[in-house]
N, C-alpha and C. Protein backbone atom coordinates (compact mmCIF):
# COMPACT_ATOMS: atom_id res chain seq x y z
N UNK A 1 -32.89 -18.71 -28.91
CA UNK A 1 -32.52 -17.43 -29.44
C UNK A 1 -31.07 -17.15 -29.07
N UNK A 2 -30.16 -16.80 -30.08
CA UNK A 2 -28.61 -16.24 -30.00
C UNK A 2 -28.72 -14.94 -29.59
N UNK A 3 -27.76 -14.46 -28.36
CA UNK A 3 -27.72 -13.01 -28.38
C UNK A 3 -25.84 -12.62 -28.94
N UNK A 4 -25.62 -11.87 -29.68
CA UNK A 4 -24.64 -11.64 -30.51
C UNK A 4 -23.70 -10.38 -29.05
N UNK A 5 -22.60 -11.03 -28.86
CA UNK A 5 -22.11 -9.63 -27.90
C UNK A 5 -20.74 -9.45 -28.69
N UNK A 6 -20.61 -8.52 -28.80
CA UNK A 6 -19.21 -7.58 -29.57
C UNK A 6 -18.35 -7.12 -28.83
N UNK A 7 -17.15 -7.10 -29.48
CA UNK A 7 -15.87 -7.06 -28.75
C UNK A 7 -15.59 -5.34 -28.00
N UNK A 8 -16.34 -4.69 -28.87
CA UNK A 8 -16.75 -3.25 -28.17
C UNK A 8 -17.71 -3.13 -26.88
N UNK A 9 -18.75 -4.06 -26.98
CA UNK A 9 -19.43 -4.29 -26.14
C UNK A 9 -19.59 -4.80 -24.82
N UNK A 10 -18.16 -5.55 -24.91
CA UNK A 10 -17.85 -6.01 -23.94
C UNK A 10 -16.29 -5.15 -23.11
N UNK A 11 -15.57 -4.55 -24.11
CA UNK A 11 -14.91 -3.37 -23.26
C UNK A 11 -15.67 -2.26 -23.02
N UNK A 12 -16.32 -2.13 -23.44
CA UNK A 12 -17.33 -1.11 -22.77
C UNK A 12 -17.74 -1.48 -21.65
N UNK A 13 -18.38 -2.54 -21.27
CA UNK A 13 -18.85 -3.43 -20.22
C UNK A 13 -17.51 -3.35 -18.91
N UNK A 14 -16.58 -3.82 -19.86
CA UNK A 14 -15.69 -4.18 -18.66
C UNK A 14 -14.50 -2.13 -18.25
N UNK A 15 -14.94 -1.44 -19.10
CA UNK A 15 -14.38 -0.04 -18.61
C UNK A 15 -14.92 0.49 -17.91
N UNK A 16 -16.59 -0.15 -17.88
CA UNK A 16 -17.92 1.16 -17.11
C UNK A 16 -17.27 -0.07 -15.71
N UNK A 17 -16.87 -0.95 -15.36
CA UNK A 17 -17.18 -1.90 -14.25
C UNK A 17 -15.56 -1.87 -13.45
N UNK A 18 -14.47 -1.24 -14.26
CA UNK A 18 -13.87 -0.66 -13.72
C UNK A 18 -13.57 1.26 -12.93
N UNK A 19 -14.73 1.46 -13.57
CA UNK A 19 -14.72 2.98 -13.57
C UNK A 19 -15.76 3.26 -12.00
N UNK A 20 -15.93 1.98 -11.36
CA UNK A 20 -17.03 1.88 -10.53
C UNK A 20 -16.29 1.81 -9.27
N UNK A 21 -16.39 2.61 -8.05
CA UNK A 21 -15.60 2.78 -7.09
C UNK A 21 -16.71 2.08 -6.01
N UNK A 22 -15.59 1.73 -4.88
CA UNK A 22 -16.64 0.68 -3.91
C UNK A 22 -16.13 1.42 -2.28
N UNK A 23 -16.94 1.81 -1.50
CA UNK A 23 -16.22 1.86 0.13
C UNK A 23 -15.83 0.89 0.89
N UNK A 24 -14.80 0.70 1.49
CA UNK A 24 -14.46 -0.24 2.34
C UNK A 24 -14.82 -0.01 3.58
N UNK A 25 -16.06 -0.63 4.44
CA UNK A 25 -16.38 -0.15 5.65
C UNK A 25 -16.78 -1.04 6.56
N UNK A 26 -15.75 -0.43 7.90
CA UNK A 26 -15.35 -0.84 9.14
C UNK A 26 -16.85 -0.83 9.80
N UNK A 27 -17.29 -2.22 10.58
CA UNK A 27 -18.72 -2.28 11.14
C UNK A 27 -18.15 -2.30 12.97
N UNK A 28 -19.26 -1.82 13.57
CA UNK A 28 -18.99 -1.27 15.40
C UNK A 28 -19.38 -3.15 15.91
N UNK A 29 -18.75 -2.89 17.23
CA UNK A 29 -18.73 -4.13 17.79
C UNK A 29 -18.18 -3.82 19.30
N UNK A 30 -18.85 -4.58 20.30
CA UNK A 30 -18.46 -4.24 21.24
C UNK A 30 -17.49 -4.85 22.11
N UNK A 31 -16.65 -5.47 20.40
CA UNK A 31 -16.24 -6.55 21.49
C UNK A 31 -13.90 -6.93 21.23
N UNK A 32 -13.54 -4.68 20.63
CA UNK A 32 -12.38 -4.50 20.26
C UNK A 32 -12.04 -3.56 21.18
N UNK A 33 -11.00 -3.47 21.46
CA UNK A 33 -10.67 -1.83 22.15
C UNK A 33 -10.40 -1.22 21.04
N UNK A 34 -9.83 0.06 21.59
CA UNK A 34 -10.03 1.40 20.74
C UNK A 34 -8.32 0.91 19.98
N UNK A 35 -7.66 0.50 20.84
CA UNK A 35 -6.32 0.20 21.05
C UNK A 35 -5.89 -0.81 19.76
N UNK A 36 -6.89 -1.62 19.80
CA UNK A 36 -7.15 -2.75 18.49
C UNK A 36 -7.26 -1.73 17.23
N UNK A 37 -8.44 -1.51 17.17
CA UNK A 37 -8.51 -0.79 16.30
C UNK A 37 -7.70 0.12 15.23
N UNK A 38 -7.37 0.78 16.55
CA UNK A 38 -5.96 2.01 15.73
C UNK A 38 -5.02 1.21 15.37
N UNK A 39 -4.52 0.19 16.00
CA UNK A 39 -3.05 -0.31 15.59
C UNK A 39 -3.65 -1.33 13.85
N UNK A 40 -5.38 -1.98 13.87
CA UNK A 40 -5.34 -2.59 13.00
C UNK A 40 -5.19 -1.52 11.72
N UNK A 41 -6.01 -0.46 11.79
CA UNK A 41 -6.12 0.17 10.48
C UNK A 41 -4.58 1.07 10.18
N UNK A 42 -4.00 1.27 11.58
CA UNK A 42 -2.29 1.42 11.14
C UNK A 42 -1.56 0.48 10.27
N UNK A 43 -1.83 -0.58 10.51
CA UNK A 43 -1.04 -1.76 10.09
C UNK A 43 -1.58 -2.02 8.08
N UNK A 44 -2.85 -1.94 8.42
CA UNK A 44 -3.87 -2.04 6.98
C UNK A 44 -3.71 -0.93 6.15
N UNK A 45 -4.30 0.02 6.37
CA UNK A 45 -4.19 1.61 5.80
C UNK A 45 -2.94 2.36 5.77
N UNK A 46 -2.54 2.08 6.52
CA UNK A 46 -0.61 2.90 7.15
C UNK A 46 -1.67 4.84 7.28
N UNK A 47 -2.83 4.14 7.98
CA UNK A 47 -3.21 5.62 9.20
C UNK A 47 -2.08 6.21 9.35
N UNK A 48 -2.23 7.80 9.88
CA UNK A 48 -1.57 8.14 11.17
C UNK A 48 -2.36 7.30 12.58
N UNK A 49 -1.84 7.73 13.36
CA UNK A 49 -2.48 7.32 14.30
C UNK A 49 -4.02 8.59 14.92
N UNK A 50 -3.81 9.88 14.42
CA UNK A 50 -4.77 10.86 14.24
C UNK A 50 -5.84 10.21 13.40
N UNK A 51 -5.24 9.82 12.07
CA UNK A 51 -6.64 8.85 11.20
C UNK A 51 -7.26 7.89 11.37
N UNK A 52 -6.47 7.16 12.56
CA UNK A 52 -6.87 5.66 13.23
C UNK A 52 -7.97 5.95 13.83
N UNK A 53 -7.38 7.02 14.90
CA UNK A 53 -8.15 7.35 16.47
C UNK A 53 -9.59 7.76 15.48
N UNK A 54 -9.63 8.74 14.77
CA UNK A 54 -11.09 9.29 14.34
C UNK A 54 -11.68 8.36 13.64
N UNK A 55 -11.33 7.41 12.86
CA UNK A 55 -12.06 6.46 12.34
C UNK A 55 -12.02 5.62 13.58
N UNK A 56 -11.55 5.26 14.60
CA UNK A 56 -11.88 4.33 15.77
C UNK A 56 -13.35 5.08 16.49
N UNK A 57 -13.28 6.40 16.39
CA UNK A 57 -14.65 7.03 17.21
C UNK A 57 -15.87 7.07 16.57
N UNK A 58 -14.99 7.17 15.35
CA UNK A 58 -16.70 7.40 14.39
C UNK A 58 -17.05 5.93 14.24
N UNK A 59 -16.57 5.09 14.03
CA UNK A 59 -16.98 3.58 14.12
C UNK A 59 -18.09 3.45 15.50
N UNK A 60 -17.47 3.82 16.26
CA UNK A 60 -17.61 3.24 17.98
C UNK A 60 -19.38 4.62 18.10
N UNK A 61 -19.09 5.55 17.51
CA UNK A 61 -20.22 5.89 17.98
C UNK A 61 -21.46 6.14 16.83
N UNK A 62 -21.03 6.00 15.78
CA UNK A 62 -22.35 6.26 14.80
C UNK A 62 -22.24 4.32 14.19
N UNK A 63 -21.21 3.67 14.48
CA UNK A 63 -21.67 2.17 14.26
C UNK A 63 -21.07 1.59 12.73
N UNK A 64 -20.67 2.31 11.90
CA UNK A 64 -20.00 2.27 10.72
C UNK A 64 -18.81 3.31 10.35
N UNK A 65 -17.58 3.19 9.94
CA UNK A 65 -16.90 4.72 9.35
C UNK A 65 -16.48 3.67 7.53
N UNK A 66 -16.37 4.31 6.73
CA UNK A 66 -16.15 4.44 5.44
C UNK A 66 -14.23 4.57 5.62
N UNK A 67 -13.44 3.74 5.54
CA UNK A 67 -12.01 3.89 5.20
C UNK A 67 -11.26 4.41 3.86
N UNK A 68 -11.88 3.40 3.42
CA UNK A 68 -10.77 4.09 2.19
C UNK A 68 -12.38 3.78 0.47
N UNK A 69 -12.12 4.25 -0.54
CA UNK A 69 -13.22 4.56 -1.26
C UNK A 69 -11.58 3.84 -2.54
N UNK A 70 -12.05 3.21 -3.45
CA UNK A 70 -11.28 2.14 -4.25
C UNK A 70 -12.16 1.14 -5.33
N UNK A 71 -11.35 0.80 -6.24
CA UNK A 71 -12.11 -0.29 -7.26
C UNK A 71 -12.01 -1.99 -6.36
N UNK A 72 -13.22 -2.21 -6.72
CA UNK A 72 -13.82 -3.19 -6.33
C UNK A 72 -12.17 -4.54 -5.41
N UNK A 73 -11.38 -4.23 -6.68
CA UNK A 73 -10.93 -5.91 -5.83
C UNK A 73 -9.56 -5.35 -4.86
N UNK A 74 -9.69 -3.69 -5.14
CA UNK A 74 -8.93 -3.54 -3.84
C UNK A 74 -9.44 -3.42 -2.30
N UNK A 75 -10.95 -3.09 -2.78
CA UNK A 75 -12.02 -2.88 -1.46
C UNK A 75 -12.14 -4.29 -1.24
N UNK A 76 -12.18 -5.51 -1.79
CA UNK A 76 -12.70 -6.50 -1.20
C UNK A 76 -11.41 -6.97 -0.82
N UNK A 77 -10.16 -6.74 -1.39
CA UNK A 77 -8.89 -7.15 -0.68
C UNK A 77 -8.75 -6.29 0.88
N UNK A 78 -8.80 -5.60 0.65
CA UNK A 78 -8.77 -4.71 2.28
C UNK A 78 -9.98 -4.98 3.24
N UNK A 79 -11.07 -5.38 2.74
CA UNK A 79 -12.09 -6.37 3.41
C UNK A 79 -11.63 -7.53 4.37
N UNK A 80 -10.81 -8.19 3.37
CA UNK A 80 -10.51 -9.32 3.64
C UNK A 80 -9.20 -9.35 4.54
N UNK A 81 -8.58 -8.48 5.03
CA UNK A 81 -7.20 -7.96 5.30
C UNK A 81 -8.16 -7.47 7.14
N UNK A 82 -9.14 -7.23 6.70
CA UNK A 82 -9.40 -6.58 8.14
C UNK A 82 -10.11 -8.09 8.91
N UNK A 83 -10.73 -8.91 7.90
CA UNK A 83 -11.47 -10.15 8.20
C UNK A 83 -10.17 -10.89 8.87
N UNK A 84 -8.93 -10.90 8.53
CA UNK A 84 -8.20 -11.67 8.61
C UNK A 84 -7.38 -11.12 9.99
N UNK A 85 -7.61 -10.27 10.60
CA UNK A 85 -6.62 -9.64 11.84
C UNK A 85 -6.80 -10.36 13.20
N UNK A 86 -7.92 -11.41 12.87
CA UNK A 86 -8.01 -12.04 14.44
C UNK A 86 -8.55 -11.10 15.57
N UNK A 87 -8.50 -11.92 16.56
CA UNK A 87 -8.94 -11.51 18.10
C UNK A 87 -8.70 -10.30 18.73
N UNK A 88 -9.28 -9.99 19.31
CA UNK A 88 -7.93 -8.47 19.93
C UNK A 88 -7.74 -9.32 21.71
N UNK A 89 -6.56 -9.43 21.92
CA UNK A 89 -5.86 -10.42 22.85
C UNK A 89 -6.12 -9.14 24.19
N UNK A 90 -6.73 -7.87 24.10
CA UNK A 90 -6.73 -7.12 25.19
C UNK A 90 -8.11 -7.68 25.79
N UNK A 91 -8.75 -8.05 24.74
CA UNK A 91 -10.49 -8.73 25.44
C UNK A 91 -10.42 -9.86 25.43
N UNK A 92 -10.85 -10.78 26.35
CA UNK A 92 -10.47 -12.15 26.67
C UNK A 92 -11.64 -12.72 26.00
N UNK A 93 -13.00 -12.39 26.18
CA UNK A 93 -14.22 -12.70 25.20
C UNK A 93 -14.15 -12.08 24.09
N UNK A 94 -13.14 -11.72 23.04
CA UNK A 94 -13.13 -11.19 21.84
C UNK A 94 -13.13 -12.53 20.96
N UNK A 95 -13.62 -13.26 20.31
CA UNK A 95 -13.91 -14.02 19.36
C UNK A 95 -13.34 -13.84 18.12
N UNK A 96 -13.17 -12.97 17.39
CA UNK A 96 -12.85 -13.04 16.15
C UNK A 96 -12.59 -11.51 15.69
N UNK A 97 -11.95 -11.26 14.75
CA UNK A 97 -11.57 -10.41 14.03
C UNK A 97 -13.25 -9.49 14.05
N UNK A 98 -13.23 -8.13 13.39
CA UNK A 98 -13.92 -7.15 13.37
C UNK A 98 -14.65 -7.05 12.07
N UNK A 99 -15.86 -6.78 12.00
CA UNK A 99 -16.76 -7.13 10.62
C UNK A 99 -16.95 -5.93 9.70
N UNK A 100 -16.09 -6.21 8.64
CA UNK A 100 -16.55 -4.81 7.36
C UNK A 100 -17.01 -5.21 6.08
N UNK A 101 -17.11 -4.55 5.23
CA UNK A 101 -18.36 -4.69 3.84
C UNK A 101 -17.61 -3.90 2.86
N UNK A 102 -18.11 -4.31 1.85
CA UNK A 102 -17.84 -3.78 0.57
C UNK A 102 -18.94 -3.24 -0.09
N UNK A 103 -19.31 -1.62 0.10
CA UNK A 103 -20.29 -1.17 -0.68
C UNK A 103 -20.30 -0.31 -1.82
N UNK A 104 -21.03 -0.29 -2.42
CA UNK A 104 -20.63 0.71 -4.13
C UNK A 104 -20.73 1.76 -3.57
N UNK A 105 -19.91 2.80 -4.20
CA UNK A 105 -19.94 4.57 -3.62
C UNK A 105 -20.99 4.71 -4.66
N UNK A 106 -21.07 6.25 -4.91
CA UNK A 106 -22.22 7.19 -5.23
C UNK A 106 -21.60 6.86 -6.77
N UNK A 107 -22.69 6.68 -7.91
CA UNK A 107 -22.39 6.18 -9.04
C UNK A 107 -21.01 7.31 -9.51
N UNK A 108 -19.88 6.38 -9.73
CA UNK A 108 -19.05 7.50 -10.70
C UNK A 108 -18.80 7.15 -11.96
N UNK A 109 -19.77 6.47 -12.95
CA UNK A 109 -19.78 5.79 -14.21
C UNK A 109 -20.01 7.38 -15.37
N UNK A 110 -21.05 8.46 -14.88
CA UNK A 110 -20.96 9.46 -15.30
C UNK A 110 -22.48 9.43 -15.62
């Protein structure tokens, strides 16, 4: 069986899939200082350092904070930007960079 897809059908497709906003979110770990933190999402976000510190607490004590809210391949670029920051050199057992996700926000397709 042929399924027939149309050139409307498919910008439609591809406008509803841009119209779709994603959170970029920072996961808790016990294994960054606070110090890491602020300077990474300074460096990533261009925080103040007021926006660092509160997204460094709300991370550290509810275990997730939500950064920035964006279409898909800028959330998975800033994903990948936080994947990529390495160790924090203040913890000597720090292993690796800090773990975040790319999740869909609250439908904004309409």
């Amino acid at each position: 069986m042929t399924t027939t897809v149309t050139y409307l059908q498919i910008k439609n497709r591809t406008k509803k899939d841009k119209s779709k906003l994603f959170h970029v979110v920072l996961l808790n770990d016990d294994h960054h200082s606070y110090d890491y933190v602020i300077e990474m999402l300074q460096k990533i976000f261009y925080f103040t350092t007021e926006q660092a510190y509160k997204h460094a607490v709300e991370v550290d004590f509810i275990g997730r904070t939500v950064l920035i809210t964006c279409h898909r391949q800028e959330a998975e670029f800033s994903r990948d930007q936080i994947h990529a920051c390495g160790s924090d050199p203040r913890i000597p057992s720090c292993q690796g960079s800090m773990s975040a996700l790319v999740e869909p926000a609250a439908d904004t397709a309409g």
